[in-house]
N, C-alpha and C. Protein backbone atom coordinates (compact mmCIF):
# COMPACT_ATOMS: atom_id res chain seq x y z
N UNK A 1 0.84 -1.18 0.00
CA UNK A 1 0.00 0.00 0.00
C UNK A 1 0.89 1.25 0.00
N UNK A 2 0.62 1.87 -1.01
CA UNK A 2 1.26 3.70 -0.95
C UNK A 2 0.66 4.40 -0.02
N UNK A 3 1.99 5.09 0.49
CA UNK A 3 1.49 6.11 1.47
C UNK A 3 1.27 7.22 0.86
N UNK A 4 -0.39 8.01 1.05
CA UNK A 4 -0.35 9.66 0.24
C UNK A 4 0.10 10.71 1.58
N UNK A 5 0.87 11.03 1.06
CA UNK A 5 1.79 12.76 1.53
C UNK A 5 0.21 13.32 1.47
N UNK A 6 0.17 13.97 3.28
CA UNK A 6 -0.95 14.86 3.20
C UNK A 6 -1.16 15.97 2.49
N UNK A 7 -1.88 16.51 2.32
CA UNK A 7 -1.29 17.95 1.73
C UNK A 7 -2.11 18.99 2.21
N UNK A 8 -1.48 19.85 2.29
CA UNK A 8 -1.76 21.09 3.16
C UNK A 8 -2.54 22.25 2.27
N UNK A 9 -3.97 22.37 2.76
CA UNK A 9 -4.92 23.40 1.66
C UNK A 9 -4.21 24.66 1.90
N UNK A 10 -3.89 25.22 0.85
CA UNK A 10 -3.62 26.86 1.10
C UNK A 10 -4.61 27.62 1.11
N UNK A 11 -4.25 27.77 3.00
CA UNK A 11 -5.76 28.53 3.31
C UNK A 11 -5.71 30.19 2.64
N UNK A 12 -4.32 30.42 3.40
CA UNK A 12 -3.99 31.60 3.23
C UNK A 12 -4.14 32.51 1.73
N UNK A 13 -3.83 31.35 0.55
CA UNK A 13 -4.15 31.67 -0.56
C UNK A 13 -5.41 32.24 -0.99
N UNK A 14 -6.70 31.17 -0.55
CA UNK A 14 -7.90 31.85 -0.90
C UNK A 14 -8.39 32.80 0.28
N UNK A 15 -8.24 33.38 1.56
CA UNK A 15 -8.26 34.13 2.23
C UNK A 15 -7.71 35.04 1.23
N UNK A 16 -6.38 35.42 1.02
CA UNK A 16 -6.24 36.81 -0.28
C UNK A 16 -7.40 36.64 -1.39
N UNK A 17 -7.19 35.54 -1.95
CA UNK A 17 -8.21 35.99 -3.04
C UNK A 17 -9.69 36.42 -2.80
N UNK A 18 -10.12 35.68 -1.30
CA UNK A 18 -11.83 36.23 -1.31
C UNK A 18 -11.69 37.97 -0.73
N UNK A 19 -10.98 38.28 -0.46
CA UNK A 19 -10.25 39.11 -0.11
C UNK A 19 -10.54 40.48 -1.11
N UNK A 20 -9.36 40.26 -1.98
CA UNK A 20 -9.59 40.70 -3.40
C UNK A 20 -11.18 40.73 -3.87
N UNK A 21 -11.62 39.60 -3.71
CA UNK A 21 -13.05 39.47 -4.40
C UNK A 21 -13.87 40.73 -4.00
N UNK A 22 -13.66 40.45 -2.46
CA UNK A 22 -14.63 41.20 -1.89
C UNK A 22 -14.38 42.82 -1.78
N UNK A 23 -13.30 43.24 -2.27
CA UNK A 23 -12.78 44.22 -2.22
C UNK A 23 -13.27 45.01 -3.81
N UNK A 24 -13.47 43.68 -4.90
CA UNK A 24 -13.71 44.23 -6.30
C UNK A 24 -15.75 44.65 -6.07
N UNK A 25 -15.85 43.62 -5.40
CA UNK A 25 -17.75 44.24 -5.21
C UNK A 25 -18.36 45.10 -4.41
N UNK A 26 -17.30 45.30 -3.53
CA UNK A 26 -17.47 46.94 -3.11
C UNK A 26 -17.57 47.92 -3.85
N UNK A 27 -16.33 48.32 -4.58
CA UNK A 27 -15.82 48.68 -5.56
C UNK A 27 -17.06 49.05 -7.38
N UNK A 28 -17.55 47.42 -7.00
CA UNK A 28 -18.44 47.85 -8.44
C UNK A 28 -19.65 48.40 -7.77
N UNK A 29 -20.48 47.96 -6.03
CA UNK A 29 -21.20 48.34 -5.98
C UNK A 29 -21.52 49.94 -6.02
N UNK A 30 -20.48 50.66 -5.22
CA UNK A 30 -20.52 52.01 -5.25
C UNK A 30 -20.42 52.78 -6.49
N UNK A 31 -19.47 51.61 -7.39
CA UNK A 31 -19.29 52.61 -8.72
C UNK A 31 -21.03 52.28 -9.72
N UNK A 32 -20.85 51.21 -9.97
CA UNK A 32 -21.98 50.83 -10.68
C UNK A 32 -23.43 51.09 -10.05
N UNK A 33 -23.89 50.70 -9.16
CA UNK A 33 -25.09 50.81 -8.39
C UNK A 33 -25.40 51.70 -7.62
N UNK A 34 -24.45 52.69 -7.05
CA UNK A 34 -24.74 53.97 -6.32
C UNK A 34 -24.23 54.81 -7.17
N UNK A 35 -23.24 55.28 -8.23
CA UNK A 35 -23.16 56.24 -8.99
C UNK A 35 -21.80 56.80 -8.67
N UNK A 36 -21.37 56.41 -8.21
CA UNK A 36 -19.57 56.37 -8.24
C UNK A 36 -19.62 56.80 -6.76
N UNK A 37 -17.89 57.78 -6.60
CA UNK A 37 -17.54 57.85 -5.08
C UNK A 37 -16.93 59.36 -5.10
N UNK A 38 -16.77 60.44 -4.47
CA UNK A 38 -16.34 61.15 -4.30
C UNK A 38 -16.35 61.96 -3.20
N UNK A 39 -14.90 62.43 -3.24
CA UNK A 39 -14.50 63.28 -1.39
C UNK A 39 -15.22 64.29 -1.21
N UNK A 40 -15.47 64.95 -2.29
CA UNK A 40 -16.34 66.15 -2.27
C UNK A 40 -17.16 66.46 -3.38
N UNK A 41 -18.62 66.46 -3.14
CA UNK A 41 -19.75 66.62 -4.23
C UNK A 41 -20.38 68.06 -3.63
N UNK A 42 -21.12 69.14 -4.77
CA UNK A 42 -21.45 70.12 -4.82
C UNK A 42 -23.26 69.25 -4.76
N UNK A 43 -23.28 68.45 -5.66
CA UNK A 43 -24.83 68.61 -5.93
C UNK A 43 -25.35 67.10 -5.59
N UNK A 44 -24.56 65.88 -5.65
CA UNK A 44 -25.08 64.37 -5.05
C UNK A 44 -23.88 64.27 -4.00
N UNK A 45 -24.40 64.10 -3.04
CA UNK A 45 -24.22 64.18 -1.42
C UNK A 45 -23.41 62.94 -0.98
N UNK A 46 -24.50 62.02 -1.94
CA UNK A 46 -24.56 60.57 -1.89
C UNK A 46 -23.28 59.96 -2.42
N UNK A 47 -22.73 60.40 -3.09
CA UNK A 47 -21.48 60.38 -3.45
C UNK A 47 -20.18 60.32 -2.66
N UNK A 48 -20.19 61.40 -1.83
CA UNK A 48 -19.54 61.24 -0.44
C UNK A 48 -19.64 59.98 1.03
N UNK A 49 -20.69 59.91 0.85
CA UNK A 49 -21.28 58.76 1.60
C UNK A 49 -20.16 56.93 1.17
N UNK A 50 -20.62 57.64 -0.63
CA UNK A 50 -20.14 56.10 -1.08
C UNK A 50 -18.57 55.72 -0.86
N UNK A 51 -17.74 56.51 -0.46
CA UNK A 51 -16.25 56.41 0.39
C UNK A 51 -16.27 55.76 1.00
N UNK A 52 -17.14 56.14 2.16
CA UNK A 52 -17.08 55.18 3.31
C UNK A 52 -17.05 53.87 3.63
N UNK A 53 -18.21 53.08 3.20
CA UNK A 53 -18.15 51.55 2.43
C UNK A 53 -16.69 51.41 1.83
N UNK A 54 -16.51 51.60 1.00
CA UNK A 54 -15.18 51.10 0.18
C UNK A 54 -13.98 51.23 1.04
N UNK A 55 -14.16 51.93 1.88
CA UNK A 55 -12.25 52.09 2.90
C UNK A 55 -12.91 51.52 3.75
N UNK A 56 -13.94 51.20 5.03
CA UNK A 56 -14.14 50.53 5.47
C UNK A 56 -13.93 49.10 5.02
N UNK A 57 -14.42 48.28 4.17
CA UNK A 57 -13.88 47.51 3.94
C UNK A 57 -12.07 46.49 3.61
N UNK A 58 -12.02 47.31 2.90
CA UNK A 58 -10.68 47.62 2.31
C UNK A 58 -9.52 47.41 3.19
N UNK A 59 -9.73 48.82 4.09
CA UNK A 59 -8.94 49.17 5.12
C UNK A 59 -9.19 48.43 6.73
N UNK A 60 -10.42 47.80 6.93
CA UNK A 60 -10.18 47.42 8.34
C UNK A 60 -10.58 45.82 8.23
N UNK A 61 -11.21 45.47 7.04
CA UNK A 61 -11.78 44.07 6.75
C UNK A 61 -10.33 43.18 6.14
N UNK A 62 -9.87 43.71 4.48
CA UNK A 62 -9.32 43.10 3.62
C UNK A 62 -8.04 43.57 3.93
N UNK A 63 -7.22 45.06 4.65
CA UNK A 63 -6.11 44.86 5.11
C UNK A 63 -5.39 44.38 6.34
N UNK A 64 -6.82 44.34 7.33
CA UNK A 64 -6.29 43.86 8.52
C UNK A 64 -6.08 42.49 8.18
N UNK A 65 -7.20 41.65 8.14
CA UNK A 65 -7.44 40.60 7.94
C UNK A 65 -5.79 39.67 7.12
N UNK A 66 -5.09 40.59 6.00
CA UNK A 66 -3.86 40.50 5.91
C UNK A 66 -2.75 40.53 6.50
N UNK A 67 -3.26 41.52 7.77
CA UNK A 67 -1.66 41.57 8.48
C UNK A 67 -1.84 40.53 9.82
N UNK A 68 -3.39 40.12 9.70
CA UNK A 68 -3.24 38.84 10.95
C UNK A 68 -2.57 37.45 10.27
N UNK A 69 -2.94 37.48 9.04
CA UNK A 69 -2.21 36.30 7.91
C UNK A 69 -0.45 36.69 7.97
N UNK A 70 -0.35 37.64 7.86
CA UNK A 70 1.18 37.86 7.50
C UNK A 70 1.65 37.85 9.15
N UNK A 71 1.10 37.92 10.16
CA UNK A 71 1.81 37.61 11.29
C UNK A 71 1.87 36.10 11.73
N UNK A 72 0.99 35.50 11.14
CA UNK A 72 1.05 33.91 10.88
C UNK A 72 1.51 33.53 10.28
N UNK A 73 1.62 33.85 9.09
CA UNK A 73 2.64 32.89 7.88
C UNK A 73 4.00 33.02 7.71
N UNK A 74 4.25 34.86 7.63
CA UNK A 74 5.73 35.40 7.27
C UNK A 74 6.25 35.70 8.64
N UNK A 75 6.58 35.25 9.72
CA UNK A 75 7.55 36.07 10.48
C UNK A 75 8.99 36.96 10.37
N UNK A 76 9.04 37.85 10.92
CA UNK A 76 10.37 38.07 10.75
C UNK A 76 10.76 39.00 9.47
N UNK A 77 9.76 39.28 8.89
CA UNK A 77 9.89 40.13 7.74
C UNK A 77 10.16 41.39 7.77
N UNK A 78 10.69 42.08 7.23
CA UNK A 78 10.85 43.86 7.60
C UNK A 78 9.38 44.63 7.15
N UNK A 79 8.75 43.68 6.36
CA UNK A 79 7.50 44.47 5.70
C UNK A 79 6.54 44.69 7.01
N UNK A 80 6.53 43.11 7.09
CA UNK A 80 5.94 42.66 8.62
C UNK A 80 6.37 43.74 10.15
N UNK A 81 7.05 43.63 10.29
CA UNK A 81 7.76 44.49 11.13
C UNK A 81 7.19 46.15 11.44
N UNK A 82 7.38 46.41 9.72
CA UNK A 82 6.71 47.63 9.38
C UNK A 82 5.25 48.30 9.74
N UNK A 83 4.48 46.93 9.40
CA UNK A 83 2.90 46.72 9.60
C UNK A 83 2.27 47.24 10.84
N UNK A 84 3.16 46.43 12.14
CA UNK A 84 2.74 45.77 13.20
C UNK A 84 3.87 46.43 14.55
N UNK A 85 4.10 47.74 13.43
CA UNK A 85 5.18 48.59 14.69
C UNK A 85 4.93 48.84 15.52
N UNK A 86 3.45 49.76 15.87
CA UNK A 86 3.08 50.40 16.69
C UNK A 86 2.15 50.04 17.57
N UNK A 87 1.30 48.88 17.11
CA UNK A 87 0.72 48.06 17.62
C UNK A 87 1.54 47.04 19.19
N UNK A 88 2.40 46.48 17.83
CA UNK A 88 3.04 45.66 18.98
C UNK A 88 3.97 46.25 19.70
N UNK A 89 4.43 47.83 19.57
CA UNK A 89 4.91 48.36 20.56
C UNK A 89 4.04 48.65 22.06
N UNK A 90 3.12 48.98 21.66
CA UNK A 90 2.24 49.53 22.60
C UNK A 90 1.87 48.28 23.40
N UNK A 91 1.40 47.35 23.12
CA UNK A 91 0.47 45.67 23.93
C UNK A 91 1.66 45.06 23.27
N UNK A 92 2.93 44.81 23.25
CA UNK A 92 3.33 43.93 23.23
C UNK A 92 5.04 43.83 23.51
N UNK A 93 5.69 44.60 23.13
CA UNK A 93 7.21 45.12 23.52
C UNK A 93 7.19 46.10 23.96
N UNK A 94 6.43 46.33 24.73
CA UNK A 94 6.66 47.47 25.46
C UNK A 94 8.43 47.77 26.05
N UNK A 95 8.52 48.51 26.20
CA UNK A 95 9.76 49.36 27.29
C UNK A 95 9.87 48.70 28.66
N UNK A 96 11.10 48.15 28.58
CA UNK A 96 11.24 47.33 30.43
C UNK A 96 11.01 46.40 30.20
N UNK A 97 9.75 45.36 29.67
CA UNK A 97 9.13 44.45 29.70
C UNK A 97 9.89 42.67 29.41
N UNK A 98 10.72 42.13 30.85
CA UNK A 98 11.13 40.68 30.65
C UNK A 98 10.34 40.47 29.38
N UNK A 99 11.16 39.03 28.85
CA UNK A 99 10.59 38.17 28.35
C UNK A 99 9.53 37.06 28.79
N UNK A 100 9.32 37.19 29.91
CA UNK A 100 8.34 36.14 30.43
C UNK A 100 7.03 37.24 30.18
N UNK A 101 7.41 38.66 30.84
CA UNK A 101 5.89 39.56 30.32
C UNK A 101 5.50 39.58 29.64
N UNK A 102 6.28 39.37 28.53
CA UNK A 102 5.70 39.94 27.07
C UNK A 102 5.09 38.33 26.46
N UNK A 103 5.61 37.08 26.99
CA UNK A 103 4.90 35.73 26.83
C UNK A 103 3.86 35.42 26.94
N UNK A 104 3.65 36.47 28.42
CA UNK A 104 2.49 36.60 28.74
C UNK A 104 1.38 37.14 28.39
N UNK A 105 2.05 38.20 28.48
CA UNK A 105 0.89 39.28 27.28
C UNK A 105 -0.11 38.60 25.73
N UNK A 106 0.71 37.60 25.26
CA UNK A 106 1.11 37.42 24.16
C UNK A 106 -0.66 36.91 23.76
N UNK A 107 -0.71 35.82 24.60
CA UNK A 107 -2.36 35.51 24.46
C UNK A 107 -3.74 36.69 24.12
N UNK A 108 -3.38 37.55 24.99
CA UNK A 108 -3.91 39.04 25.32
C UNK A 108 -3.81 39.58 23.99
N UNK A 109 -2.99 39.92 23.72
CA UNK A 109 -2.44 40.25 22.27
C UNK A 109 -3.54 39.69 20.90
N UNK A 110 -3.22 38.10 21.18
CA UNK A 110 -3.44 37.77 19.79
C UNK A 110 -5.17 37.93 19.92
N UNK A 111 -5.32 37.78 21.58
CA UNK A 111 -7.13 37.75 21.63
C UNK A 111 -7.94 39.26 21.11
N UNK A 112 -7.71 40.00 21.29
CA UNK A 112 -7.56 41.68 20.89
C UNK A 112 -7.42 42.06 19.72
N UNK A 113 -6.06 41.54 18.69
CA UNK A 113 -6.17 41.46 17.30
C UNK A 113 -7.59 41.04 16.82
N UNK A 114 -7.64 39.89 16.75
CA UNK A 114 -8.93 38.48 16.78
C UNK A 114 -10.02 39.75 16.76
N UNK A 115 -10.26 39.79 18.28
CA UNK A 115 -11.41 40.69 18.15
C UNK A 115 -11.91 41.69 17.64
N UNK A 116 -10.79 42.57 17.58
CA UNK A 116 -11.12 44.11 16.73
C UNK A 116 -11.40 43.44 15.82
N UNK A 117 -10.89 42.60 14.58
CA UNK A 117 -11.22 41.76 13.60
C UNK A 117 -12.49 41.49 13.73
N UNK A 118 -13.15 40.64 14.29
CA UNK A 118 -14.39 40.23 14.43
C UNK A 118 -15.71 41.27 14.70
N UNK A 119 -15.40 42.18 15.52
CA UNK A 119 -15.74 43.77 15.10
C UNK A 119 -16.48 44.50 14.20
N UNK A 120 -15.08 44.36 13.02
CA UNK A 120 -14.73 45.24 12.26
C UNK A 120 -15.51 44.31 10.87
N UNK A 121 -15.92 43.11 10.86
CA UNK A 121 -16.53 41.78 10.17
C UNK A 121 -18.02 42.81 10.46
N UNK A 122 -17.98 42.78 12.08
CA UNK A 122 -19.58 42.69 12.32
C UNK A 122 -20.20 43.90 11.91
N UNK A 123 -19.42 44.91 12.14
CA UNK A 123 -19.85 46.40 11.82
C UNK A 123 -19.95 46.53 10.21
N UNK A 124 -18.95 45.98 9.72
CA UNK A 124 -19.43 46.10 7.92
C UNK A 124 -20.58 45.80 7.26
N UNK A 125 -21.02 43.98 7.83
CA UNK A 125 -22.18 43.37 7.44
C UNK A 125 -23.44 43.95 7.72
N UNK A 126 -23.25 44.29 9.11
CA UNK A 126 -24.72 45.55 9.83
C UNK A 126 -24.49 46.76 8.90
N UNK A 127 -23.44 47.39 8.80
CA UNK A 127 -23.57 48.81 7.73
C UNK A 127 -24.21 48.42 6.53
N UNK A 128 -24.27 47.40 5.73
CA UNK A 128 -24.61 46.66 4.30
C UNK A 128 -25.78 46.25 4.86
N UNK A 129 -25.89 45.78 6.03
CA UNK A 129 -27.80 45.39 6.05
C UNK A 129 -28.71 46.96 6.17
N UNK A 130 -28.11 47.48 6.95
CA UNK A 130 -28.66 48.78 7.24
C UNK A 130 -28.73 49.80 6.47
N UNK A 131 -27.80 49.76 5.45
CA UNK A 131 -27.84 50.30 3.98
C UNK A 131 -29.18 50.03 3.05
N UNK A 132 -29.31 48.39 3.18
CA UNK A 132 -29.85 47.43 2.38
C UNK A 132 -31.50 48.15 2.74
N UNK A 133 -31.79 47.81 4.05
CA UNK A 133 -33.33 48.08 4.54
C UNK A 133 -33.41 49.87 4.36
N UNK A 134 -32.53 50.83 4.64
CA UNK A 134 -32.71 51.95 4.50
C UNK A 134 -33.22 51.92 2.84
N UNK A 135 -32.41 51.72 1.84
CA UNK A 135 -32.45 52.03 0.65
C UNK A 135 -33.93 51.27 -0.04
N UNK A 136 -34.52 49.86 0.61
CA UNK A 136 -36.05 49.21 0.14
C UNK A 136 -36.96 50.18 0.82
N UNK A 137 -36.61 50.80 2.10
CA UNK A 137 -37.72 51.35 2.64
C UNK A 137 -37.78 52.56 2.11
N UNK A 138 -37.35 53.26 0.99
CA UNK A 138 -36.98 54.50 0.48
C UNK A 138 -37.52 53.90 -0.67
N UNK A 139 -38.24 53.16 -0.90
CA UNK A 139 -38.26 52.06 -2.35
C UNK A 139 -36.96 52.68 -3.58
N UNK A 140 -35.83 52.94 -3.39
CA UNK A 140 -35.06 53.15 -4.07
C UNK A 140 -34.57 51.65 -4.46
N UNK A 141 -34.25 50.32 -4.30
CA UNK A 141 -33.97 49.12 -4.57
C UNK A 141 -34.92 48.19 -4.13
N UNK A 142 -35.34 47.17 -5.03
CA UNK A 142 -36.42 46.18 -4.61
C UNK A 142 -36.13 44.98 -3.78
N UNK A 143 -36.57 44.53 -3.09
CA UNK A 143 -35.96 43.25 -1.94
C UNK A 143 -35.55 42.18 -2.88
N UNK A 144 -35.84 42.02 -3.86
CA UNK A 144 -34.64 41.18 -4.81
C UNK A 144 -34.19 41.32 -5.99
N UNK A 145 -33.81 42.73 -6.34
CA UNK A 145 -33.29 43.75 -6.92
C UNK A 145 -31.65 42.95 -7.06
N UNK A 146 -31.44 43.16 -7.87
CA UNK A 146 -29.66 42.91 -8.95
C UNK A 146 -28.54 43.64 -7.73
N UNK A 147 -28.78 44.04 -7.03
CA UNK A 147 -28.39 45.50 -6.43
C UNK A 147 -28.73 44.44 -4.75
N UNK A 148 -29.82 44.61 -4.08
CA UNK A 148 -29.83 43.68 -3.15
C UNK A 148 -29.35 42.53 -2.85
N UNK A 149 -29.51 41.63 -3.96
CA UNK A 149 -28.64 40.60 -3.78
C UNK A 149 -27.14 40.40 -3.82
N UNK A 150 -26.96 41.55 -4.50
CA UNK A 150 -25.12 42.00 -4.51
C UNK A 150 -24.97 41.92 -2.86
N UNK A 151 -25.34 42.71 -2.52
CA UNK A 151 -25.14 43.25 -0.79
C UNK A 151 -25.62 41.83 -0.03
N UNK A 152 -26.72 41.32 0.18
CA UNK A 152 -26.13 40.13 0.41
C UNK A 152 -25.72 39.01 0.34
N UNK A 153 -25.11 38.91 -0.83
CA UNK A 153 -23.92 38.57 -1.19
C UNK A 153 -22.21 38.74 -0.78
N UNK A 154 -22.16 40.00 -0.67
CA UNK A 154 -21.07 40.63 0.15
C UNK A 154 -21.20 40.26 1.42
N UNK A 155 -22.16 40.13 2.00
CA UNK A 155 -22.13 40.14 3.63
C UNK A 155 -22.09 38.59 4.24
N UNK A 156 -22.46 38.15 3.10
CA UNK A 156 -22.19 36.45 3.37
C UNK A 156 -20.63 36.09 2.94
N UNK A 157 -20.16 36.88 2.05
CA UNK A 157 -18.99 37.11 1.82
C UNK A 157 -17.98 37.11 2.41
N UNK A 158 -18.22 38.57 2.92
CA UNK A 158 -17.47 38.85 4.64
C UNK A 158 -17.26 37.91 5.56
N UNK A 159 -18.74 37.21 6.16
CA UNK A 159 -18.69 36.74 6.77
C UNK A 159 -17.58 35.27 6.57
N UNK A 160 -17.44 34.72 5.46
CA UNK A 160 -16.62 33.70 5.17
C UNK A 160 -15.88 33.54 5.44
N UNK A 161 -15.26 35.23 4.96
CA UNK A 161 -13.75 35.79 4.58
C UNK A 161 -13.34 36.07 6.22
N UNK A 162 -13.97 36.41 7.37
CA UNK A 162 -13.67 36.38 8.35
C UNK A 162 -13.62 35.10 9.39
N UNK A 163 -14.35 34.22 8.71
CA UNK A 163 -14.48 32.82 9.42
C UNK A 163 -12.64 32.03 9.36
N UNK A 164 -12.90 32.02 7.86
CA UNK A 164 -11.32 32.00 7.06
C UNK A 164 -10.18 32.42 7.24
N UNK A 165 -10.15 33.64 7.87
CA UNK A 165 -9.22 34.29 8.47
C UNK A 165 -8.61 33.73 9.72
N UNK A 166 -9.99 34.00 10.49
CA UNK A 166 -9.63 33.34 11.94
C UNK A 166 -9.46 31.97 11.87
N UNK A 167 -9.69 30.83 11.44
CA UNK A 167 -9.47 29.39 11.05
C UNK A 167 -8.05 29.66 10.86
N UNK A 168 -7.31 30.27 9.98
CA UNK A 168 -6.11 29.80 9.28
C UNK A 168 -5.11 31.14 10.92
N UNK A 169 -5.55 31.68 11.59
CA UNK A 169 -4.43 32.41 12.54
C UNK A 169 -4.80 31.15 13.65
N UNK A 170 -5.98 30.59 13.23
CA UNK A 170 -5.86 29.31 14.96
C UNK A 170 -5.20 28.12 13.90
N UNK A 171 -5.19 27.93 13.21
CA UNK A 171 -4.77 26.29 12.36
C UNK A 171 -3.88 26.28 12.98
N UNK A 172 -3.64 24.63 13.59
CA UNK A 172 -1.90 24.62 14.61
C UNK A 172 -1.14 24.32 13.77
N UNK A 173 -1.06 24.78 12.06
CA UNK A 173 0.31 24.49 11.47
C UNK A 173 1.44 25.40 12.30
N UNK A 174 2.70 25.05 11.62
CA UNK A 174 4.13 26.09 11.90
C UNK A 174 3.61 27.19 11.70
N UNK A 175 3.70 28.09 12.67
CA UNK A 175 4.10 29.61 12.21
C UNK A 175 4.77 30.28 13.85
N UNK A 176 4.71 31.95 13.42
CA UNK A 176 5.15 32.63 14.67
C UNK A 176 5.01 32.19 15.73
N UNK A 177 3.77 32.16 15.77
CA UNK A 177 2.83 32.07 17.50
C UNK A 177 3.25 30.71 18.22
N UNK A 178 3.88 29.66 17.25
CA UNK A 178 4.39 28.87 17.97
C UNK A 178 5.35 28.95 18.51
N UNK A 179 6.43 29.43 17.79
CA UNK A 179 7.50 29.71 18.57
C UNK A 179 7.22 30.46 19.78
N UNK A 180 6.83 31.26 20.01
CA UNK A 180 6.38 32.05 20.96
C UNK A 180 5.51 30.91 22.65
N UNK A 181 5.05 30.07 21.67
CA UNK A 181 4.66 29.58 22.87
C UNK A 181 5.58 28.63 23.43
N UNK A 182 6.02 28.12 22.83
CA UNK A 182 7.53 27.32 23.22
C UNK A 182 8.35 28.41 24.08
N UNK A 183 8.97 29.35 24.60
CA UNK A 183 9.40 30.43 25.01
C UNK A 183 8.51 30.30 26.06
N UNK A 184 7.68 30.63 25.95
CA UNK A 184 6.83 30.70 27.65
C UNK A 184 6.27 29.23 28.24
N UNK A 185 6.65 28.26 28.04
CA UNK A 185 6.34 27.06 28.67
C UNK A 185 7.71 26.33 29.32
């Protein structure tokens, strides 16, 4: 009997790509279905509004969600390093702080990342539902409108893309956090 070599799903891979995905249907929704995006409008208001969605996402969903991956996968990187300066200065290398403190901390740490994450999941999907019911009760979009089902679509999306996330920073393959716990035991 042959032995099959397990093989290891690259989580991390489709985490970027739903990532991306979800970052392109933001993107078309505001451009295509709300009428584009801009910092400053004289005469559609609504325009300004449509910013918000798109860097919300972007910025606290699809880039965080990256730098909890890149503190799992890549250690030791200068990019990494770069990311996660000020953060992990503040809750995590602090000034003075043994190495047994900062071991300690370390749980604290990753639970806090995690959460703002989970957050930042929950607050998007509620902004897109609350969007969703504002805009039917305005009868401006129909409850199963091309346009509605985009949105939830996205929010089931999200939700994946955050399930996914957190799955692959707990998966007990190799990465940082192990080493780290080896050090404090």
């Amino acid at each position: 009997m042959v032995a099959v070599p397990a093989v290891r799903f690259p989580m991390s891979g489709l985490v970027r790509l739903l990532g991306v995905a979800a970052a392109a249907v933001i993107v078309v929704w505001a451009v295509h279905f709300r009428g584009g995006m801009a910092l400053s409008a004289e005469k559609d208001k609504l325009l300004i509004f449509n910013v918000h969605p798109v860097l919300m996402l972007i910025g606290l969903v699809v880039l965080n969600g990256e730098a909890l991956l890149a503190y799992k996968t890549v250690p030791g990187t200068k990019k990494l390093k770069n990311l996660q300066w000020a953060a992990g200065f503040l809750t995590f290398w602090y000034p003075g702080g043994s190495r047994s403190d900062r071991a300690s901390l370390l749980p604290w740490h990753v639970f806090l990342g995690v959460f703002l994450y989970v957050l930042a999941i929950a607050t998007s999907v509620t902004g897109l539902l609350e969007k969703s019911i504002f805009m039917q009760s305005a009868k401006m979009i129909g409850r199963f409108s091309t346009e509605a089902m985009l949105m939830n679509s996205l929010g089931m999306m999200l939700i994946l893309l955050g399930a996914l996330v957190i799955l692959a920073i707990f998966n007990p393959g190799a990465g940082k956090i192990d080493t780290y716990r080896g050090s404090s035991e």
